[in-house]
N, C-alpha and C. Protein backbone atom coordinates (compact mmCIF):
# COMPACT_ATOMS: atom_id res chain seq x y z
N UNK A 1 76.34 107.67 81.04
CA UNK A 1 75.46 106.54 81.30
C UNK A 1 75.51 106.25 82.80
N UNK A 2 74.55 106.07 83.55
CA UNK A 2 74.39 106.24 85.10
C UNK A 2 74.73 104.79 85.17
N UNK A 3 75.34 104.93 86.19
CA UNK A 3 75.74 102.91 87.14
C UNK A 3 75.06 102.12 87.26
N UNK A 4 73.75 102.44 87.26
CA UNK A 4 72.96 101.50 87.30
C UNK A 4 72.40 101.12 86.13
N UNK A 5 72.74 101.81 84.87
CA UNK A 5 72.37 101.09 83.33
C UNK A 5 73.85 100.45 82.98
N UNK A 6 74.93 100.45 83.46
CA UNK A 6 76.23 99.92 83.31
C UNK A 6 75.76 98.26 84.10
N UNK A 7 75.41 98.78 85.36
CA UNK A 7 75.20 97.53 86.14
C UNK A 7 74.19 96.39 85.38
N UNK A 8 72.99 96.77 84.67
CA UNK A 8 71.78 96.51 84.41
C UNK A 8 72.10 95.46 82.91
N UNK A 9 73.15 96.48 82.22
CA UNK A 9 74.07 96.27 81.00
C UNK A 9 74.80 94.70 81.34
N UNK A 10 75.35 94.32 82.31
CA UNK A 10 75.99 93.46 82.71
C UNK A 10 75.21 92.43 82.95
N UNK A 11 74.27 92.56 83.51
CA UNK A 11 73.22 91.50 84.16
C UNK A 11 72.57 91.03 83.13
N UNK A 12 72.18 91.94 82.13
CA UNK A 12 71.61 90.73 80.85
C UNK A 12 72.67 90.44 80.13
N UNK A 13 73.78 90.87 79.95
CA UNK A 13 75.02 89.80 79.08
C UNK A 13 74.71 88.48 79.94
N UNK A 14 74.79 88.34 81.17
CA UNK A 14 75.14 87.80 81.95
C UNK A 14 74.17 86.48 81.81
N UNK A 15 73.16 87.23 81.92
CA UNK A 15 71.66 86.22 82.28
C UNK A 15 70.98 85.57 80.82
N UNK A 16 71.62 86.55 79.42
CA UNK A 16 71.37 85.72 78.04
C UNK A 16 72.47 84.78 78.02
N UNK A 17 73.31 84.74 78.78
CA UNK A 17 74.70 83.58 78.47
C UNK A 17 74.00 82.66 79.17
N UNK A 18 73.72 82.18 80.32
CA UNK A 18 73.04 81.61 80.72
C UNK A 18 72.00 81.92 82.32
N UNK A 19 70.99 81.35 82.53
CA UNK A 19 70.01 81.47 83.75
C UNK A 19 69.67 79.78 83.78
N UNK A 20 68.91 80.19 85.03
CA UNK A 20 68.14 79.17 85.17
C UNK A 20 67.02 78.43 84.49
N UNK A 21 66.82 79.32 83.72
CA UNK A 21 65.60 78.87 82.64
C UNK A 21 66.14 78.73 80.92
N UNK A 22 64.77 77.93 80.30
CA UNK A 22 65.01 77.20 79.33
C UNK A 22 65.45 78.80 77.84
N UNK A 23 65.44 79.90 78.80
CA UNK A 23 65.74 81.02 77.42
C UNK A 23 67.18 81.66 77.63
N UNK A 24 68.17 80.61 77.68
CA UNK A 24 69.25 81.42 77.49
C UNK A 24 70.42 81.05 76.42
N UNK A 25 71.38 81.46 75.78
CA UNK A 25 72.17 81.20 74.72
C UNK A 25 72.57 79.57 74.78
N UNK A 26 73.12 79.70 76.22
CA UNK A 26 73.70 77.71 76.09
C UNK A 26 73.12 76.84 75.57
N UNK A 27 71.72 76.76 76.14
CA UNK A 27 70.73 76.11 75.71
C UNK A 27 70.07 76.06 74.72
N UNK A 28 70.22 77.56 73.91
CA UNK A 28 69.55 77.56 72.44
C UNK A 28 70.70 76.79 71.80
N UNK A 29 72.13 77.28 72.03
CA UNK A 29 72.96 76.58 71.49
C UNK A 29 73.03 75.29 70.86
N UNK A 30 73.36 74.54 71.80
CA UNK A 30 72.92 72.70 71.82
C UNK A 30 71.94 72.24 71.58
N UNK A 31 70.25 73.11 71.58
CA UNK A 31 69.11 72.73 70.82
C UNK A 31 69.42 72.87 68.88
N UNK A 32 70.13 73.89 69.03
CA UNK A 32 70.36 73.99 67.64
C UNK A 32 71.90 74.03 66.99
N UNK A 33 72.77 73.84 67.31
CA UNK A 33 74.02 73.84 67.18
C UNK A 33 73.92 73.67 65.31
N UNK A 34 73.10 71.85 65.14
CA UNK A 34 73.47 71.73 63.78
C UNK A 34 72.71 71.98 63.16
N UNK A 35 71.46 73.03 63.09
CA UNK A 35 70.72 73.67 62.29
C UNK A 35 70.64 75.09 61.85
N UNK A 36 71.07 75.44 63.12
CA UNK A 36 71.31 77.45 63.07
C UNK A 36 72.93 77.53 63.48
N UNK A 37 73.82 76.55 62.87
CA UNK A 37 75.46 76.70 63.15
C UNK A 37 75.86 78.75 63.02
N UNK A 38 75.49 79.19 61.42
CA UNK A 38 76.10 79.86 61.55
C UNK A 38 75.50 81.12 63.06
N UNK A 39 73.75 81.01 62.92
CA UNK A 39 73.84 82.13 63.87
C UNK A 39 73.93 81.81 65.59
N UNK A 40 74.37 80.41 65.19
CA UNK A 40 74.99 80.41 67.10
C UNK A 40 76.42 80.99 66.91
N UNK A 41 77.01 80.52 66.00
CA UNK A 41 78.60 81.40 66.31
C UNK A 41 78.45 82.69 66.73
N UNK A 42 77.37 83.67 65.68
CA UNK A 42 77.46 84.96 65.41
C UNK A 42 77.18 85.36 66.51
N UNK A 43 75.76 84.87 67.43
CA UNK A 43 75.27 85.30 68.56
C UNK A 43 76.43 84.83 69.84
N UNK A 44 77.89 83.91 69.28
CA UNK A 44 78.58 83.26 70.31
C UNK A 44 79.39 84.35 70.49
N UNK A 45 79.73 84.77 69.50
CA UNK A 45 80.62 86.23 68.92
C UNK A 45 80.49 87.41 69.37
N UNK A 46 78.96 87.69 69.05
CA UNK A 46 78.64 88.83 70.01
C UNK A 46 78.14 89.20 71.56
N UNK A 47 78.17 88.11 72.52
CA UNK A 47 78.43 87.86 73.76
C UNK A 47 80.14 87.61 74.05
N UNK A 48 80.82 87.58 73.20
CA UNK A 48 82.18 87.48 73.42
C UNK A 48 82.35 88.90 73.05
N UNK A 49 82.25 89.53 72.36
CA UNK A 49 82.79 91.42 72.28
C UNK A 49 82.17 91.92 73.88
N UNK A 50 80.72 91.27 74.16
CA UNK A 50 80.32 91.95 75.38
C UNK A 50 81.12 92.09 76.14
N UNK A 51 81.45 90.51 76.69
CA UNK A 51 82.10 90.07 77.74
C UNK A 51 83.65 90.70 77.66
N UNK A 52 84.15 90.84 76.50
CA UNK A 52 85.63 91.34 76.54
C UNK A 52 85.30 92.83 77.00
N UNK A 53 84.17 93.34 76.39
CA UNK A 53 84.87 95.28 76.85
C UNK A 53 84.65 94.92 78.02
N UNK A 54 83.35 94.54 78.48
CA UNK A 54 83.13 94.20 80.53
C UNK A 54 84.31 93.92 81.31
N UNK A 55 84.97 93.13 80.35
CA UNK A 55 86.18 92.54 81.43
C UNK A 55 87.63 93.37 81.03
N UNK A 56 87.52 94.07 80.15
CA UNK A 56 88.70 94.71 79.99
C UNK A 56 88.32 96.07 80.88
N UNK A 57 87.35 96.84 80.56
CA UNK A 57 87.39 97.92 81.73
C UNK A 57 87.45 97.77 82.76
N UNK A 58 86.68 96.86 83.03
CA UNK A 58 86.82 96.20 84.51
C UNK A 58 88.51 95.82 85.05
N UNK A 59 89.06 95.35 84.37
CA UNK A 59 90.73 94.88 84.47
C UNK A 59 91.22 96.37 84.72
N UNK A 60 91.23 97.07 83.62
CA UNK A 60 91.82 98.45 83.93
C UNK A 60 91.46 99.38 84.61
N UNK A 61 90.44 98.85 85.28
CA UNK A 61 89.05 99.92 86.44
C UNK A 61 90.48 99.44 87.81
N UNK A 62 89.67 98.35 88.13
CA UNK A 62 90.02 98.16 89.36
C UNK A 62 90.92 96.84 89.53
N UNK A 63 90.84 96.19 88.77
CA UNK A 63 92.00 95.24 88.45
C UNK A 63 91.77 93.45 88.96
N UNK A 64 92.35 92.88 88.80
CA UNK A 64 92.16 91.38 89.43
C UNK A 64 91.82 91.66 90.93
N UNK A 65 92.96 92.02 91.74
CA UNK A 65 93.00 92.40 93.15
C UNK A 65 91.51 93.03 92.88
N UNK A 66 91.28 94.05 92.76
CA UNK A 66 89.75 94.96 92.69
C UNK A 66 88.59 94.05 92.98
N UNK A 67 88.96 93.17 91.76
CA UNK A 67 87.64 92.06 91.01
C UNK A 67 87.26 91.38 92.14
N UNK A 68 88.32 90.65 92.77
CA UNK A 68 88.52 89.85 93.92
C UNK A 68 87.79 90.36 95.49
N UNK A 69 88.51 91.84 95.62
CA UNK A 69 87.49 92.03 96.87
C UNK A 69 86.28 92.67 96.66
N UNK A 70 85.30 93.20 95.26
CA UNK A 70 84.18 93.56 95.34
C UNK A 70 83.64 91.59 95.50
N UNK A 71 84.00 90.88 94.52
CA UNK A 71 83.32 89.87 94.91
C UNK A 71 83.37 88.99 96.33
N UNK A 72 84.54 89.48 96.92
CA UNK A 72 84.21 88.98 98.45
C UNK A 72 83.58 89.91 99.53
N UNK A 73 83.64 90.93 99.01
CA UNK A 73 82.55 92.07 99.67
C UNK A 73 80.81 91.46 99.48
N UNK A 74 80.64 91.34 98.11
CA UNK A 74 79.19 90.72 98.04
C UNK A 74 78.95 89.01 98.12
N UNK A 75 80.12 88.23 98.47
CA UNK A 75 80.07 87.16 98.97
C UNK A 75 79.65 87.30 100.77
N UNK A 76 80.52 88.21 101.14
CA UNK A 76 80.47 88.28 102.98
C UNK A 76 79.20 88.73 102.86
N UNK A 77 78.37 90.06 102.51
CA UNK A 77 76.75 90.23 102.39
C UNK A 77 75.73 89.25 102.33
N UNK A 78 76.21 88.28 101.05
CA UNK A 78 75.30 87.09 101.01
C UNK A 78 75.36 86.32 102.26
N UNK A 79 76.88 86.02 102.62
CA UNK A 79 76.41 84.98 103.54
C UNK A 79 76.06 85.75 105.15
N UNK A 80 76.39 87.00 105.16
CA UNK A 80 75.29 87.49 106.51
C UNK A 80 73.75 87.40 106.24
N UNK A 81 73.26 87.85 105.00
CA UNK A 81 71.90 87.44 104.67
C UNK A 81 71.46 86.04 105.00
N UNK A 82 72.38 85.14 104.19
CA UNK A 82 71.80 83.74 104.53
C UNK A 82 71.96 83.11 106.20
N UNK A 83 72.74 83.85 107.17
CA UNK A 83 73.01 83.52 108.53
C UNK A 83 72.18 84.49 109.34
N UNK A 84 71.35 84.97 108.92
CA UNK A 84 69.92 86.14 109.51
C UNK A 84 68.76 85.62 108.85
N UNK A 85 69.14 84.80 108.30
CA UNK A 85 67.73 83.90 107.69
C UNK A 85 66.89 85.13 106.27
N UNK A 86 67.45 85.82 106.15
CA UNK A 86 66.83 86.82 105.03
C UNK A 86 66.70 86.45 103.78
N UNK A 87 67.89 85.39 103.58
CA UNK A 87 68.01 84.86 102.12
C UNK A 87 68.22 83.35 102.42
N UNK A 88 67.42 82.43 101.93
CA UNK A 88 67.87 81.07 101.61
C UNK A 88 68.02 80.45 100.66
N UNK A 89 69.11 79.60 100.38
CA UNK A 89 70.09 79.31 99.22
C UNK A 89 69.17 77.65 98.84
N UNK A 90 67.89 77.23 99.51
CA UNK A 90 67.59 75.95 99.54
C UNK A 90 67.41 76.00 97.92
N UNK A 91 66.67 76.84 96.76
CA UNK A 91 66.16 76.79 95.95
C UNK A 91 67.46 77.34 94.56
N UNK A 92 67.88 76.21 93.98
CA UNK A 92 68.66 76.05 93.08
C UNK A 92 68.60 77.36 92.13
N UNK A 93 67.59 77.75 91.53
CA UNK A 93 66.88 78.54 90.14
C UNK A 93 67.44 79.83 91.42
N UNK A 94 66.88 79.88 92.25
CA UNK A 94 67.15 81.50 93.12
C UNK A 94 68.49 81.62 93.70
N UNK A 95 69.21 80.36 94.06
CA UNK A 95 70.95 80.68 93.84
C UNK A 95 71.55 80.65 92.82
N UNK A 96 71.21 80.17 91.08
CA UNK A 96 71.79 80.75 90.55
C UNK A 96 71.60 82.11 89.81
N UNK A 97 70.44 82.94 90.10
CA UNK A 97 69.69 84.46 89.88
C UNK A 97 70.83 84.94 90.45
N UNK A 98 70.96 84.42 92.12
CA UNK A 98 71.73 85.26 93.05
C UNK A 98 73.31 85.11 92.10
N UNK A 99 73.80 84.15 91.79
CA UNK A 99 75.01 84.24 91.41
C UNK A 99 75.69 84.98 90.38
N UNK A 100 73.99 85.46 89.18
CA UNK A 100 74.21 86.38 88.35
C UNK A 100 74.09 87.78 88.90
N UNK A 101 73.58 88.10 89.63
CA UNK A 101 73.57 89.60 90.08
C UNK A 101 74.91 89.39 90.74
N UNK A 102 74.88 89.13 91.66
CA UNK A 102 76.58 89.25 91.91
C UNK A 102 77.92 89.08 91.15
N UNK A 103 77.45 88.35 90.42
CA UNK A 103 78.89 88.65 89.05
C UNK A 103 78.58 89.84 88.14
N UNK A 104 77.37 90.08 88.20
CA UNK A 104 77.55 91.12 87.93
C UNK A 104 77.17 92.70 87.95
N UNK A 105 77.20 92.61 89.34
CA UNK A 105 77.31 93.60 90.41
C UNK A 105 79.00 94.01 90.09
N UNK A 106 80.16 92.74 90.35
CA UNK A 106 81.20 93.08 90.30
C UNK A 106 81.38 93.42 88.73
N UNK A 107 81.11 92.70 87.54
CA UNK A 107 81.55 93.69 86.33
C UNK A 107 80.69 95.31 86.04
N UNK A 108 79.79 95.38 86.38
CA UNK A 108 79.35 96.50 86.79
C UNK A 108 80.30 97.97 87.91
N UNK A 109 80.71 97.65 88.44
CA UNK A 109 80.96 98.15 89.57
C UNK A 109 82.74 98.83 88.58
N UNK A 110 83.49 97.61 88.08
CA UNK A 110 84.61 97.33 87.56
C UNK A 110 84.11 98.59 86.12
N UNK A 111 82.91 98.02 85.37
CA UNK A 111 82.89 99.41 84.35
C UNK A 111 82.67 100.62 84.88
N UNK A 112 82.28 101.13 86.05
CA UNK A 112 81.50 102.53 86.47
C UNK A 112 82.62 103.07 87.62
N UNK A 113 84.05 102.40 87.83
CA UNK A 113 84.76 102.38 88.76
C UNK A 113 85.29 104.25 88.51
N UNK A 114 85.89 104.35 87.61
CA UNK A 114 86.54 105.57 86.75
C UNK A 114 85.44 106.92 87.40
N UNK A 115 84.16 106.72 87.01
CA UNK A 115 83.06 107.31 87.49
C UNK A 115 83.23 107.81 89.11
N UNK A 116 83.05 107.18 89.68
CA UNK A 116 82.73 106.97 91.27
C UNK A 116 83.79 107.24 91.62
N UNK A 117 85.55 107.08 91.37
CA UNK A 117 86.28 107.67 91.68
C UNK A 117 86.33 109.31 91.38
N UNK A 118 86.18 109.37 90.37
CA UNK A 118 86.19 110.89 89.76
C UNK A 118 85.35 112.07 91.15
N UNK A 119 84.27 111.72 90.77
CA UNK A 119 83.22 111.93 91.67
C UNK A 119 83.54 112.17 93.02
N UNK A 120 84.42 111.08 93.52
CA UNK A 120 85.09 111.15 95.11
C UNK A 120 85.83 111.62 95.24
N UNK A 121 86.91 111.71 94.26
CA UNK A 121 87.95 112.62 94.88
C UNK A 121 88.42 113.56 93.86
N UNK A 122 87.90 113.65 92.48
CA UNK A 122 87.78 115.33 91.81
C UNK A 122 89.48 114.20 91.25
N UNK A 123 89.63 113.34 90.73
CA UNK A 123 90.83 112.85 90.17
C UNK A 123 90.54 112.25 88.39
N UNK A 124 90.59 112.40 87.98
CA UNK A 124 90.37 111.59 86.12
C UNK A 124 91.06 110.79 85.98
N UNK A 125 90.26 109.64 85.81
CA UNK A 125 91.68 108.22 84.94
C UNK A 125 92.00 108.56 83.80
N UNK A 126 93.20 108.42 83.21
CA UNK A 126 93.87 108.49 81.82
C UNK A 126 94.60 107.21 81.19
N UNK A 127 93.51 106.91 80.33
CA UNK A 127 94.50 105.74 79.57
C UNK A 127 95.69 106.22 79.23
N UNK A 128 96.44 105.28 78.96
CA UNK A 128 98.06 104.76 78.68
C UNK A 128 97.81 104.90 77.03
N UNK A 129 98.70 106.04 76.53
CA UNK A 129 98.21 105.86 74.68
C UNK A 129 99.81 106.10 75.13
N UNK A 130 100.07 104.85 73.74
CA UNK A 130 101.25 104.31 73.04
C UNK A 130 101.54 105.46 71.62
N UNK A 131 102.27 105.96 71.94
CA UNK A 131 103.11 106.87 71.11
C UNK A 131 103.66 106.12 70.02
């Protein structure tokens, strides 16, 4: 699966959990909490399996430390964009778009890590199997 359907993969977990607009899980949530109980759990459930493999490969990709400087790598980008005038943060709905591609740019990056290493230096990650 190419990085950029890993990346792409991330961005709608990301953006059905919540966006700026009136179509995302939170919000269906609390519109319906006490009418569609059971299928908000189910749909709560299955954004929680998402979010766990995302964040578990990601943990074992590149790690907290990892997590930490891709997101200050695309924090320092943003804010050279916004100090070259390329990007402005005035419009609420378009900083929080921006805040979903960048989170998940970094769980993206964290699943496809194994990949891109391989690739660079001809090395294979091997999980840890418990005997």
């Amino acid at each position: 699966m190419p990085i950029l359907i890993r990346w792409a993969f991330a961005f709608v977990l990301l953006a059905l959990t919540f966006n700026p607009t009136r179509w995302n899980y939170i919000r269906w949530a609390e519109a319906y909490w006490e009418t569609q109980m059971p299928l908000t759990v189910l749909f709560g459930l299955l954004l929680v399996v998402g979010y766990i493999i995302y964040l578990r490969a990601t943990l074992r990709s590149i790690g907290v430390l990892g997590m930490v400087l891709v997101a200050a790598v695309i924090a320092a980008l943003l804010w050279v964009l916004v100090d070259f005038g390329v990007l402005s943060l005035d419009n609420r709905s378009a900083t929080v778009w921006l805040g979903l591609i960048a989170l998940s740019l970094v769980l993206g990056i964290g699943l496809s890590w194994s990949i891109v290493r391989r690739q660079l230096s001809g090395q294979a990650d091997v999980d840890d199997v418990d005997a």
